[in-house]
C-alpha atoms as a PDB file:
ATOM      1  CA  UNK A   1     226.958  53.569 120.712  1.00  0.00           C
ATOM      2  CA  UNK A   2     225.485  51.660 118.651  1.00  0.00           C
ATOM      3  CA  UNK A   3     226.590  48.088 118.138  1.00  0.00           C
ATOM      4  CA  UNK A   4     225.048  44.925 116.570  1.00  0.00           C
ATOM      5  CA  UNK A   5     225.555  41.632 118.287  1.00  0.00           C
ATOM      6  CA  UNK A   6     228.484  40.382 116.711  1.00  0.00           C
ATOM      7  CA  UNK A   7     230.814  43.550 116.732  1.00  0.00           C
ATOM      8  CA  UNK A   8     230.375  43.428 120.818  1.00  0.00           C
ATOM      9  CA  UNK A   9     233.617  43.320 122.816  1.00  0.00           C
ATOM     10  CA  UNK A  10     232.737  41.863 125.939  1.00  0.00           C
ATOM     11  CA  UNK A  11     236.120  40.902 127.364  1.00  0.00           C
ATOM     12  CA  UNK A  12     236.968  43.070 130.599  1.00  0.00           C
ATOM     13  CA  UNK A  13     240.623  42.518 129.834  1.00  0.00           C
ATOM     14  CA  UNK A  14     240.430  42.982 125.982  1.00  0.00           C
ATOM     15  CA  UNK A  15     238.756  46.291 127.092  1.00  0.00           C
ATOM     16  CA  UNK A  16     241.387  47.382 129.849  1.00  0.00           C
ATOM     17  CA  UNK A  17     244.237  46.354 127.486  1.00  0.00           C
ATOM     18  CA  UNK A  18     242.875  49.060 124.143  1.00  0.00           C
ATOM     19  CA  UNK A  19     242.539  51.712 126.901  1.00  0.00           C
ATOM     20  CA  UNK A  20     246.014  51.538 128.084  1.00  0.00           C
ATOM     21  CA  UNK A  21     247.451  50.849 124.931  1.00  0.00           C
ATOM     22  CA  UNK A  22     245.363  54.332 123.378  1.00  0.00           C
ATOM     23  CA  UNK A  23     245.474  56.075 126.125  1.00  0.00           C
ATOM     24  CA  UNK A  24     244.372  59.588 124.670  1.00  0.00           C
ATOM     25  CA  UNK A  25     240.388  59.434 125.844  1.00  0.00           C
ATOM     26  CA  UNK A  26     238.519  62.217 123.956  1.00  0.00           C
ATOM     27  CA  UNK A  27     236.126  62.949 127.774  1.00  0.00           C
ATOM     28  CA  UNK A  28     233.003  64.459 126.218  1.00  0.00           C
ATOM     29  CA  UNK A  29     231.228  66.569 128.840  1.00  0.00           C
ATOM     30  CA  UNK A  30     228.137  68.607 129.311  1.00  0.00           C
ATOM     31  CA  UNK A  31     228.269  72.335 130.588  1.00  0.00           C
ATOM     32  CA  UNK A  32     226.938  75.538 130.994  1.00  0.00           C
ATOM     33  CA  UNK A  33     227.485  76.034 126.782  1.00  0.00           C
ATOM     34  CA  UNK A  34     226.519  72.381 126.034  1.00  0.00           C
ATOM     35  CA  UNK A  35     228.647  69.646 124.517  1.00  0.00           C
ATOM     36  CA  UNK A  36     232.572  69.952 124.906  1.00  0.00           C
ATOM     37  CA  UNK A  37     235.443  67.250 124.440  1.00  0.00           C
ATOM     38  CA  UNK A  38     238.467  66.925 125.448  1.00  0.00           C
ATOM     39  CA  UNK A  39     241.490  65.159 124.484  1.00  0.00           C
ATOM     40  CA  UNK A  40     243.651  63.436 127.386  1.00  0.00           C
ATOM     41  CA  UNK A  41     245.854  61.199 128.541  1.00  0.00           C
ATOM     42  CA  UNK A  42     244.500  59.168 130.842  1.00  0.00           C
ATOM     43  CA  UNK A  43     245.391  55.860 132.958  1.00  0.00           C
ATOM     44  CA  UNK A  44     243.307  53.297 134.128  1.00  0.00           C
ATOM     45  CA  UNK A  45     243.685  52.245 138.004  1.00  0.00           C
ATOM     46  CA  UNK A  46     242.397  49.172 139.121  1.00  0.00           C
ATOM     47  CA  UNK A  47     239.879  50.459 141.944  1.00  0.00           C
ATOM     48  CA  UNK A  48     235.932  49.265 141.761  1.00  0.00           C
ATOM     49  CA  UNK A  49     234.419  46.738 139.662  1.00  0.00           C
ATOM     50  CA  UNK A  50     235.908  48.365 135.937  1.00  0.00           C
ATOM     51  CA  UNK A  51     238.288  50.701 137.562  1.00  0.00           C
ATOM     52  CA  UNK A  52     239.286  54.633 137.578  1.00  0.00           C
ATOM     53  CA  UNK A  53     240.226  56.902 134.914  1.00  0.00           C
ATOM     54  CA  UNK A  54     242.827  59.504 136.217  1.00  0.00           C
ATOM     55  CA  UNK A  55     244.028  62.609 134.286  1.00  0.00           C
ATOM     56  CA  UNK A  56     245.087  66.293 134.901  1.00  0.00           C
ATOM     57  CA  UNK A  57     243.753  69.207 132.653  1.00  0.00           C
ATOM     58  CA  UNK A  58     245.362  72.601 132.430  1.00  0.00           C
ATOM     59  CA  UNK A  59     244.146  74.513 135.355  1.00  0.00           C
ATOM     60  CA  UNK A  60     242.987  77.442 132.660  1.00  0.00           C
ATOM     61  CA  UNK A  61     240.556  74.354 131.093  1.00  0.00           C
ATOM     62  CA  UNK A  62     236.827  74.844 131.808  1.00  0.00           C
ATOM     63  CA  UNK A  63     236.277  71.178 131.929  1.00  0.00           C
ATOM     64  CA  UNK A  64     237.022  71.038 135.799  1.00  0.00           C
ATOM     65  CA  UNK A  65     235.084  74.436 136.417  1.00  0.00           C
ATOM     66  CA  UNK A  66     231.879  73.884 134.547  1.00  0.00           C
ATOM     67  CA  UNK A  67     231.727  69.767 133.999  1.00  0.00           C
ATOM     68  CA  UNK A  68     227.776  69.016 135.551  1.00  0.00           C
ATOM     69  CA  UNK A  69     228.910  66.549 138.169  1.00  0.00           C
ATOM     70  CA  UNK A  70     225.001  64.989 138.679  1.00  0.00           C
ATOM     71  CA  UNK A  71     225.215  63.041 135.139  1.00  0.00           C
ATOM     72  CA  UNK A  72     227.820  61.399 133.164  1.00  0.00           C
ATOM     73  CA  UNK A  73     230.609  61.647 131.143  1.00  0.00           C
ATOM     74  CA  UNK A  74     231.760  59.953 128.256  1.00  0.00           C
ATOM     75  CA  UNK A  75     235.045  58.651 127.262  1.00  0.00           C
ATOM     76  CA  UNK A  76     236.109  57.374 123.967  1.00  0.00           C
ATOM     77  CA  UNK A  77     239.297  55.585 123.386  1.00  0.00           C
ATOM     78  CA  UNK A  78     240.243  54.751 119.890  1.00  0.00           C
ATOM     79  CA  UNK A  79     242.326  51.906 119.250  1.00  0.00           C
ATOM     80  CA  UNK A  80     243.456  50.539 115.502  1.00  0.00           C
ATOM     81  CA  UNK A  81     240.929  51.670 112.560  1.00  0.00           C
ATOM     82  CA  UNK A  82     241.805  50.469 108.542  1.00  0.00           C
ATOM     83  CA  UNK A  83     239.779  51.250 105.345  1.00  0.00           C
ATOM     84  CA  UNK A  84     238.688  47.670 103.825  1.00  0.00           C
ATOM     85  CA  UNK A  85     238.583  47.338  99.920  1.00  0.00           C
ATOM     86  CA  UNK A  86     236.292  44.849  99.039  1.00  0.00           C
ATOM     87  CA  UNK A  87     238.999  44.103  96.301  1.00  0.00           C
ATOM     88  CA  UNK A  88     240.424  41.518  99.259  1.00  0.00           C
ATOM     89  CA  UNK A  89     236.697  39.412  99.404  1.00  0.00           C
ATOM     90  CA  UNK A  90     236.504  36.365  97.501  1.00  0.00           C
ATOM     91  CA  UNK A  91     233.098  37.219  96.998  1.00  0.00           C
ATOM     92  CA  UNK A  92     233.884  40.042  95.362  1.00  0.00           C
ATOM     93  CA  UNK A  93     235.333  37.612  92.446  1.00  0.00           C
ATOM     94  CA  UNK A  94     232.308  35.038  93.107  1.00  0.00           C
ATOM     95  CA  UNK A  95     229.530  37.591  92.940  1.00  0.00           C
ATOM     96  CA  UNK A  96     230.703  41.223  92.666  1.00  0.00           C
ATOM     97  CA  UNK A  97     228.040  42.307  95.463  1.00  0.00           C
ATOM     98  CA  UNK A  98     230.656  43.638  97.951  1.00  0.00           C
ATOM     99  CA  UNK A  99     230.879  46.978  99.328  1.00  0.00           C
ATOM    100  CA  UNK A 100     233.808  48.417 100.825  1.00  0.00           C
ATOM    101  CA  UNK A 101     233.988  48.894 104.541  1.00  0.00           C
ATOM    102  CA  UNK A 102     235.834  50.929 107.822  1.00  0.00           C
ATOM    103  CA  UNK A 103     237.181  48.118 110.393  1.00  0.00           C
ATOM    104  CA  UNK A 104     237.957  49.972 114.122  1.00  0.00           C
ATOM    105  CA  UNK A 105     238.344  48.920 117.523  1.00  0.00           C
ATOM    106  CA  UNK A 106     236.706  51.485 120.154  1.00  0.00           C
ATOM    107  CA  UNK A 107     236.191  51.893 123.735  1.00  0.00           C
ATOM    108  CA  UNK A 108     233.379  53.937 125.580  1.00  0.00           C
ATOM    109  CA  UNK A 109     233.914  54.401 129.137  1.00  0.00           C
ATOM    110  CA  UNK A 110     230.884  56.172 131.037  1.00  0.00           C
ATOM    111  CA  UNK A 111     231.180  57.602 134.932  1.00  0.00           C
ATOM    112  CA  UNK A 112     230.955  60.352 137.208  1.00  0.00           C
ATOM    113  CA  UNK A 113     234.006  62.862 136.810  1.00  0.00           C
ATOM    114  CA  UNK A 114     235.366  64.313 140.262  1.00  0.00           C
ATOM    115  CA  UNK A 115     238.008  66.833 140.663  1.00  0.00           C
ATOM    116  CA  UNK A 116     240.997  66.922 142.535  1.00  0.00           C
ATOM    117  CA  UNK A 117     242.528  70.232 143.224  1.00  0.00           C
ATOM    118  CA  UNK A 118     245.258  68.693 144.882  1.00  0.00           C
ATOM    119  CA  UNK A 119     248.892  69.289 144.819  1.00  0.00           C
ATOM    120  CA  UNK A 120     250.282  65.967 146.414  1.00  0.00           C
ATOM    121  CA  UNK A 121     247.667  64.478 145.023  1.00  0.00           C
ATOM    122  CA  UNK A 122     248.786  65.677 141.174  1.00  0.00           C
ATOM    123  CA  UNK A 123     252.091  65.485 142.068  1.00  0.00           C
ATOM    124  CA  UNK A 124     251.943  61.524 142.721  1.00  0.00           C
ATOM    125  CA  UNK A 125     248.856  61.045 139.534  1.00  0.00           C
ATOM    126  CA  UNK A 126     252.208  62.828 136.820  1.00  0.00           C
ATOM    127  CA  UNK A 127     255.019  60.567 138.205  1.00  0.00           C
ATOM    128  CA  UNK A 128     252.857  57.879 137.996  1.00  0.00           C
ATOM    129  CA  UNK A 129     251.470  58.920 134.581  1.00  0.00           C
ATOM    130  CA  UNK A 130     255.207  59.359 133.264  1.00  0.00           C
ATOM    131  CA  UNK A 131     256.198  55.668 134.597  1.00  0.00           C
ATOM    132  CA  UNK A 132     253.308  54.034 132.694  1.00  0.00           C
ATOM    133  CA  UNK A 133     254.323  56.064 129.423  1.00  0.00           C
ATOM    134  CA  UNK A 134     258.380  55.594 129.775  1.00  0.00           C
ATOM    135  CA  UNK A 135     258.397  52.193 130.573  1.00  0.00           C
ATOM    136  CA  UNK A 136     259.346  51.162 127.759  1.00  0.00           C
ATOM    137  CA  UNK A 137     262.225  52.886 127.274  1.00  0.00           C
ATOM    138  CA  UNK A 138     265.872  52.103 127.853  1.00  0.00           C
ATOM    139  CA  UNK A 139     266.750  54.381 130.230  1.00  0.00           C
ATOM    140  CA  UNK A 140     263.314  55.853 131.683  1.00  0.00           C
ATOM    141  CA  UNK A 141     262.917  60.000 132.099  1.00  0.00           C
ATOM    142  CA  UNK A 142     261.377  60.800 136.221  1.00  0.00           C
ATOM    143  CA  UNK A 143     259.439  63.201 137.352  1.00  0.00           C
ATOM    144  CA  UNK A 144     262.220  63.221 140.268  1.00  0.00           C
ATOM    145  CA  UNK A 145     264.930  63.866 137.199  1.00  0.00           C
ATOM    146  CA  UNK A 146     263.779  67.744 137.284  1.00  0.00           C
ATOM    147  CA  UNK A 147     264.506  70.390 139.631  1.00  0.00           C
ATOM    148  CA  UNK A 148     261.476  70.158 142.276  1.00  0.00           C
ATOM    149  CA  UNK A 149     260.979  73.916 142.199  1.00  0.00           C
ATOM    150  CA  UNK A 150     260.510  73.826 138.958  1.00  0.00           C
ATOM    151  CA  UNK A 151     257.838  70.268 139.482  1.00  0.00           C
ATOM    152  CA  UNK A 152     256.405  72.645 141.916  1.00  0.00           C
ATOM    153  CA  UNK A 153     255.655  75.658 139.497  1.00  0.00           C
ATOM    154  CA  UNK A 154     254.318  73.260 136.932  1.00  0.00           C
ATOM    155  CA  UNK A 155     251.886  71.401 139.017  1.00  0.00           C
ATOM    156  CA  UNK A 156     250.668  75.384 140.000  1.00  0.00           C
ATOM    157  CA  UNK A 157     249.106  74.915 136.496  1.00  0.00           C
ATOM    158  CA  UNK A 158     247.256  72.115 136.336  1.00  0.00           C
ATOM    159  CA  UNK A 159     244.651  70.460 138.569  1.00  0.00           C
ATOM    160  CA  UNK A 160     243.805  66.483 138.564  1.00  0.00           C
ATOM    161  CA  UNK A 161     240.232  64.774 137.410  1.00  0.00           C
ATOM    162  CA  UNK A 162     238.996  61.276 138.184  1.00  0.00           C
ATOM    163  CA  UNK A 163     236.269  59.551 136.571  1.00  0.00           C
ATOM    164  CA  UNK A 164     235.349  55.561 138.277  1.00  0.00           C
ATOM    165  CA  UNK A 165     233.995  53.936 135.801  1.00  0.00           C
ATOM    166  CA  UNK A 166     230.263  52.856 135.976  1.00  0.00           C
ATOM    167  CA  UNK A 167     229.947  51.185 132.404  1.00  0.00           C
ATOM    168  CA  UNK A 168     232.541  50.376 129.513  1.00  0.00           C
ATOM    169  CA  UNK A 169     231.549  48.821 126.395  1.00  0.00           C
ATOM    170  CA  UNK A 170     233.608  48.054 123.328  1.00  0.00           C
ATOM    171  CA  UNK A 171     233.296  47.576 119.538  1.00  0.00           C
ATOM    172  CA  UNK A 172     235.592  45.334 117.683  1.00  0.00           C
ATOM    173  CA  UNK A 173     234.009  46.143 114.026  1.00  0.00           C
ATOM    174  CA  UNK A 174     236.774  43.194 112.536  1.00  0.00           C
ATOM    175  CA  UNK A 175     235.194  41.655 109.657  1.00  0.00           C
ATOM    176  CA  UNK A 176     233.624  39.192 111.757  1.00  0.00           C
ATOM    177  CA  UNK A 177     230.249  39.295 109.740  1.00  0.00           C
ATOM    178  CA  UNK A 178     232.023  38.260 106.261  1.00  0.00           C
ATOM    179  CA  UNK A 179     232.192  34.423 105.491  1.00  0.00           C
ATOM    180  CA  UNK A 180     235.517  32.902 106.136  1.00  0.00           C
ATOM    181  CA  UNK A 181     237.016  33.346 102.805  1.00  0.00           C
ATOM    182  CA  UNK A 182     236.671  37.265 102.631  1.00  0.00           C
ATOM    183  CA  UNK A 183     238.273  37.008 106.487  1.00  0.00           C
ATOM    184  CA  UNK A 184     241.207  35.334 104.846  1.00  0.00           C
ATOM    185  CA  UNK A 185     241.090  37.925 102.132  1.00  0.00           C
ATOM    186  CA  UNK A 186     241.018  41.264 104.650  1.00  0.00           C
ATOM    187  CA  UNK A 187     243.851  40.049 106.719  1.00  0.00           C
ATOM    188  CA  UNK A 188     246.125  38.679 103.749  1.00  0.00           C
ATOM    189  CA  UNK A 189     245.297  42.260 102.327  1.00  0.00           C
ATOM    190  CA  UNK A 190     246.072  44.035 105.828  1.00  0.00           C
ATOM    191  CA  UNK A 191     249.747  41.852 106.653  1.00  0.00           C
ATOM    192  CA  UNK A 192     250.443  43.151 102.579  1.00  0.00           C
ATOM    193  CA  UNK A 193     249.580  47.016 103.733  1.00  0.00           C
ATOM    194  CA  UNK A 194     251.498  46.887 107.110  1.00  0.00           C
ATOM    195  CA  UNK A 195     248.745  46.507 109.024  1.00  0.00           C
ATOM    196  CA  UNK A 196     249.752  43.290 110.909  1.00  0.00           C
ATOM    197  CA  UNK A 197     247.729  44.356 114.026  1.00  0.00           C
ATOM    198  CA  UNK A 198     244.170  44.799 112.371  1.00  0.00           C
ATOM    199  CA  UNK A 199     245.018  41.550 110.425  1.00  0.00           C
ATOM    200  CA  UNK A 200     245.620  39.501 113.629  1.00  0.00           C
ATOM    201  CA  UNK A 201     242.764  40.895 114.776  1.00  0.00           C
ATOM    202  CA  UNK A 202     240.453  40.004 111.639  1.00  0.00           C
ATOM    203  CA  UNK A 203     242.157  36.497 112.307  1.00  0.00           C
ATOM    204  CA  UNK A 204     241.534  35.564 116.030  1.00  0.00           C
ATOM    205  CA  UNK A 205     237.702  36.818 116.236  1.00  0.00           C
ATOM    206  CA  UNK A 206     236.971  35.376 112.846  1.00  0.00           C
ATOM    207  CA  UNK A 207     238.237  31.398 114.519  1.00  0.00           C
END
Protein backbone atom coordinates (compact mmCIF):
# COMPACT_ATOMS: atom_id res chain seq x y z
CA UNK A 1 0.00 0.00 0.00
CA UNK A 2 1.17 2.86 -0.71
CA UNK A 3 1.41 5.59 1.88
CA UNK A 4 3.31 8.93 2.20
CA UNK A 5 4.80 9.84 5.51
CA UNK A 6 2.22 11.74 7.03
CA UNK A 7 -0.94 9.52 6.29
CA UNK A 8 1.05 6.59 8.37
CA UNK A 9 -0.86 5.06 11.29
CA UNK A 10 1.64 3.75 13.45
CA UNK A 11 -0.28 3.21 16.68
CA UNK A 12 -0.57 -0.67 17.53
CA UNK A 13 -3.72 0.13 19.45
CA UNK A 14 -5.23 2.69 16.94
CA UNK A 15 -4.66 -0.29 14.53
CA UNK A 16 -6.22 -3.16 16.77
CA UNK A 17 -9.13 -0.83 17.68
CA UNK A 18 -10.31 -0.11 13.38
CA UNK A 19 -9.98 -3.92 13.02
CA UNK A 20 -12.37 -4.81 15.67
CA UNK A 21 -14.53 -2.06 15.16
CA UNK A 22 -14.71 -3.16 10.95
CA UNK A 23 -14.41 -6.37 11.41
CA UNK A 24 -15.39 -7.60 7.78
CA UNK A 25 -11.53 -8.22 6.36
CA UNK A 26 -11.76 -8.62 2.54
CA UNK A 27 -8.55 -11.85 2.87
CA UNK A 28 -7.11 -11.60 -0.64
CA UNK A 29 -5.41 -14.89 -1.51
CA UNK A 30 -3.42 -16.49 -4.23
CA UNK A 31 -4.46 -19.94 -5.83
CA UNK A 32 -4.41 -22.34 -8.37
CA UNK A 33 -6.69 -19.56 -10.70
CA UNK A 34 -4.77 -16.53 -9.30
CA UNK A 35 -6.09 -13.65 -7.24
CA UNK A 36 -9.36 -14.28 -5.09
CA UNK A 37 -10.91 -12.23 -2.07
CA UNK A 38 -12.94 -12.87 0.33
CA UNK A 39 -15.17 -11.09 2.56
CA UNK A 40 -15.21 -12.17 6.42
CA UNK A 41 -15.76 -11.61 9.68
CA UNK A 42 -12.95 -11.90 11.50
CA UNK A 43 -11.62 -11.29 15.25
CA UNK A 44 -8.44 -10.37 16.39
CA UNK A 45 -6.86 -12.55 19.39
CA UNK A 46 -4.17 -11.28 21.26
CA UNK A 47 -1.46 -14.14 20.62
CA UNK A 48 2.24 -13.06 19.14
CA UNK A 49 3.67 -9.76 18.78
CA UNK A 50 0.36 -8.14 16.51
CA UNK A 51 -1.91 -11.00 17.20
CA UNK A 52 -4.24 -13.68 15.25
CA UNK A 53 -6.93 -13.25 12.85
CA UNK A 54 -9.60 -16.06 13.32
CA UNK A 55 -12.54 -16.75 10.94
CA UNK A 56 -14.60 -19.71 9.50
CA UNK A 57 -15.46 -19.94 5.69
CA UNK A 58 -18.20 -22.11 4.28
CA UNK A 59 -16.78 -25.51 4.00
CA UNK A 60 -17.97 -25.43 0.03
CA UNK A 61 -15.35 -22.11 -0.18
CA UNK A 62 -12.13 -22.84 -2.12
CA UNK A 63 -10.22 -20.45 -0.02
CA UNK A 64 -9.30 -23.26 2.60
CA UNK A 65 -8.73 -25.92 -0.28
CA UNK A 66 -6.55 -24.04 -2.69
CA UNK A 67 -5.06 -20.88 -0.45
CA UNK A 68 -0.86 -21.38 -1.26
CA UNK A 69 0.14 -21.71 2.36
CA UNK A 70 4.22 -20.90 1.51
CA UNK A 71 3.41 -16.98 0.93
CA UNK A 72 1.09 -14.51 2.30
CA UNK A 73 -2.12 -13.28 2.55
CA UNK A 74 -3.56 -10.05 2.67
CA UNK A 75 -6.20 -8.56 4.74
CA UNK A 76 -7.88 -5.30 4.32
CA UNK A 77 -10.10 -3.78 6.87
CA UNK A 78 -11.92 -0.67 6.00
CA UNK A 79 -12.83 1.64 8.59
CA UNK A 80 -14.70 5.29 8.02
CA UNK A 81 -14.15 6.81 4.32
CA UNK A 82 -15.98 10.56 3.36
CA UNK A 83 -15.81 12.49 0.01
CA UNK A 84 -14.11 16.05 0.86
CA UNK A 85 -15.41 19.17 -1.12
CA UNK A 86 -12.87 21.58 -1.26
CA UNK A 87 -15.92 24.01 -0.82
CA UNK A 88 -14.98 23.49 3.22
CA UNK A 89 -10.99 24.93 2.62
CA UNK A 90 -10.40 28.39 3.41
CA UNK A 91 -8.06 28.32 0.75
CA UNK A 92 -10.43 27.61 -1.52
CA UNK A 93 -11.85 31.35 -0.79
CA UNK A 94 -8.07 32.69 -0.42
CA UNK A 95 -6.78 31.21 -3.65
CA UNK A 96 -9.26 28.94 -5.48
CA UNK A 97 -6.35 26.23 -6.08
CA UNK A 98 -8.10 23.40 -4.14
CA UNK A 99 -9.03 20.14 -5.39
CA UNK A 100 -11.46 17.96 -3.90
CA UNK A 101 -10.36 14.87 -2.07
CA UNK A 102 -11.42 11.01 -0.57
CA UNK A 103 -10.48 10.93 3.36
CA UNK A 104 -10.40 6.90 4.64
CA UNK A 105 -9.01 5.06 7.39
CA UNK A 106 -7.60 1.45 6.31
CA UNK A 107 -5.94 -1.46 7.73
CA UNK A 108 -3.65 -4.09 5.91
CA UNK A 109 -2.90 -7.06 7.86
CA UNK A 110 -0.30 -9.55 6.13
CA UNK A 111 0.41 -13.40 7.51
CA UNK A 112 0.42 -16.93 6.89
CA UNK A 113 -3.25 -18.42 6.72
CA UNK A 114 -3.61 -22.00 8.43
CA UNK A 115 -6.64 -24.09 8.48
CA UNK A 116 -8.46 -25.64 11.07
CA UNK A 117 -10.75 -28.43 10.17
CA UNK A 118 -11.81 -28.73 13.53
CA UNK A 119 -15.11 -29.21 15.09
CA UNK A 120 -14.39 -28.22 18.84
CA UNK A 121 -12.16 -26.10 17.60
CA UNK A 122 -15.05 -24.08 15.34
CA UNK A 123 -17.40 -24.74 17.74
CA UNK A 124 -15.51 -22.57 20.54
CA UNK A 125 -13.97 -19.77 17.43
CA UNK A 126 -18.51 -19.07 16.62
CA UNK A 127 -19.47 -18.69 20.34
CA UNK A 128 -16.71 -16.65 20.77
CA UNK A 129 -17.27 -14.77 17.48
CA UNK A 130 -21.08 -14.22 18.51
CA UNK A 131 -19.98 -12.77 22.13
CA UNK A 132 -17.67 -10.16 20.56
CA UNK A 133 -20.56 -9.13 18.02
CA UNK A 134 -23.65 -9.23 20.71
CA UNK A 135 -22.06 -7.54 23.33
CA UNK A 136 -23.55 -4.80 22.96
CA UNK A 137 -26.81 -5.70 23.15
CA UNK A 138 -29.35 -5.74 25.95
CA UNK A 139 -30.04 -9.06 26.27
CA UNK A 140 -27.15 -11.00 24.27
CA UNK A 141 -28.25 -14.07 21.64
CA UNK A 142 -25.67 -17.60 22.56
CA UNK A 143 -24.52 -19.98 20.60
CA UNK A 144 -25.74 -22.26 23.69
CA UNK A 145 -29.44 -20.51 23.07
CA UNK A 146 -29.93 -23.13 20.02
CA UNK A 147 -30.64 -26.67 20.01
CA UNK A 148 -26.99 -28.36 19.97
CA UNK A 149 -28.04 -30.81 17.26
CA UNK A 150 -28.86 -28.32 15.29
CA UNK A 151 -25.06 -26.23 16.39
CA UNK A 152 -23.82 -29.58 15.44
CA UNK A 153 -25.28 -29.77 11.79
CA UNK A 154 -24.23 -26.21 11.18
CA UNK A 155 -20.67 -26.43 12.19
CA UNK A 156 -20.79 -29.78 9.53
CA UNK A 157 -20.66 -26.81 7.06
CA UNK A 158 -18.09 -24.75 7.76
CA UNK A 159 -14.41 -25.20 8.62
CA UNK A 160 -12.18 -22.51 10.69
CA UNK A 161 -8.98 -20.38 9.21
CA UNK A 162 -6.30 -18.56 11.19
CA UNK A 163 -3.98 -16.11 9.93
CA UNK A 164 -1.02 -14.67 12.91
CA UNK A 165 -0.22 -11.70 11.85
CA UNK A 166 3.39 -10.97 10.61
CA UNK A 167 2.92 -7.19 9.55
CA UNK A 168 -0.07 -4.60 9.88
CA UNK A 169 0.16 -1.21 8.63
CA UNK A 170 -2.46 1.51 8.55
CA UNK A 171 -3.48 4.65 6.61
CA UNK A 172 -5.27 7.45 8.27
CA UNK A 173 -5.66 9.67 4.89
CA UNK A 174 -7.43 12.65 7.45
CA UNK A 175 -6.63 15.88 6.00
CA UNK A 176 -3.56 16.03 7.86
CA UNK A 177 -1.54 17.58 4.86
CA UNK A 178 -3.98 20.79 4.58
CA UNK A 179 -2.95 23.92 6.69
CA UNK A 180 -4.91 24.34 9.82
CA UNK A 181 -7.63 26.46 8.52
CA UNK A 182 -8.90 23.98 5.74
CA UNK A 183 -8.66 21.23 8.89
CA UNK A 184 -11.12 23.46 10.65
CA UNK A 185 -13.06 23.74 7.44
CA UNK A 186 -13.30 19.64 6.66
CA UNK A 187 -14.42 18.82 10.10
CA UNK A 188 -16.95 21.85 10.58
CA UNK A 189 -18.17 20.54 7.07
CA UNK A 190 -18.15 16.73 8.28
CA UNK A 191 -20.08 17.44 12.11
CA UNK A 192 -22.73 19.57 9.43
CA UNK A 193 -23.04 16.16 7.13
CA UNK A 194 -23.30 13.67 10.11
CA UNK A 195 -20.10 12.60 9.91
CA UNK A 196 -18.99 13.32 13.53
CA UNK A 197 -16.50 10.37 13.47
CA UNK A 198 -14.32 11.43 10.35
CA UNK A 199 -14.54 15.02 11.81
CA UNK A 200 -13.02 13.99 15.20
CA UNK A 201 -10.71 12.31 13.39
CA UNK A 202 -9.65 15.32 10.98
CA UNK A 203 -9.48 17.11 14.51
CA UNK A 204 -7.16 15.00 16.80
CA UNK A 205 -4.34 14.14 14.04
CA UNK A 206 -4.49 17.65 12.71
CA UNK A 207 -3.38 19.03 16.84
Amino acid sequence: MYCSAHFAETRPEALRDLVRQYPVGTIVTTGPDGLRADHVPCLLEGEGRHGVLRAHVARANPLWRDTLTDIDVLIVFQGPNRYITPSWYATKRETGKVVPTWNYMVVHVHGRLRVVDDAPWVHALVSRLTDSFESDRAAPWKVSDTPEDFVTQQLRAIVGIEIPIDRIEGKWKVSQNRVAADRAGVACGLREAGADGMAKEVEERGS
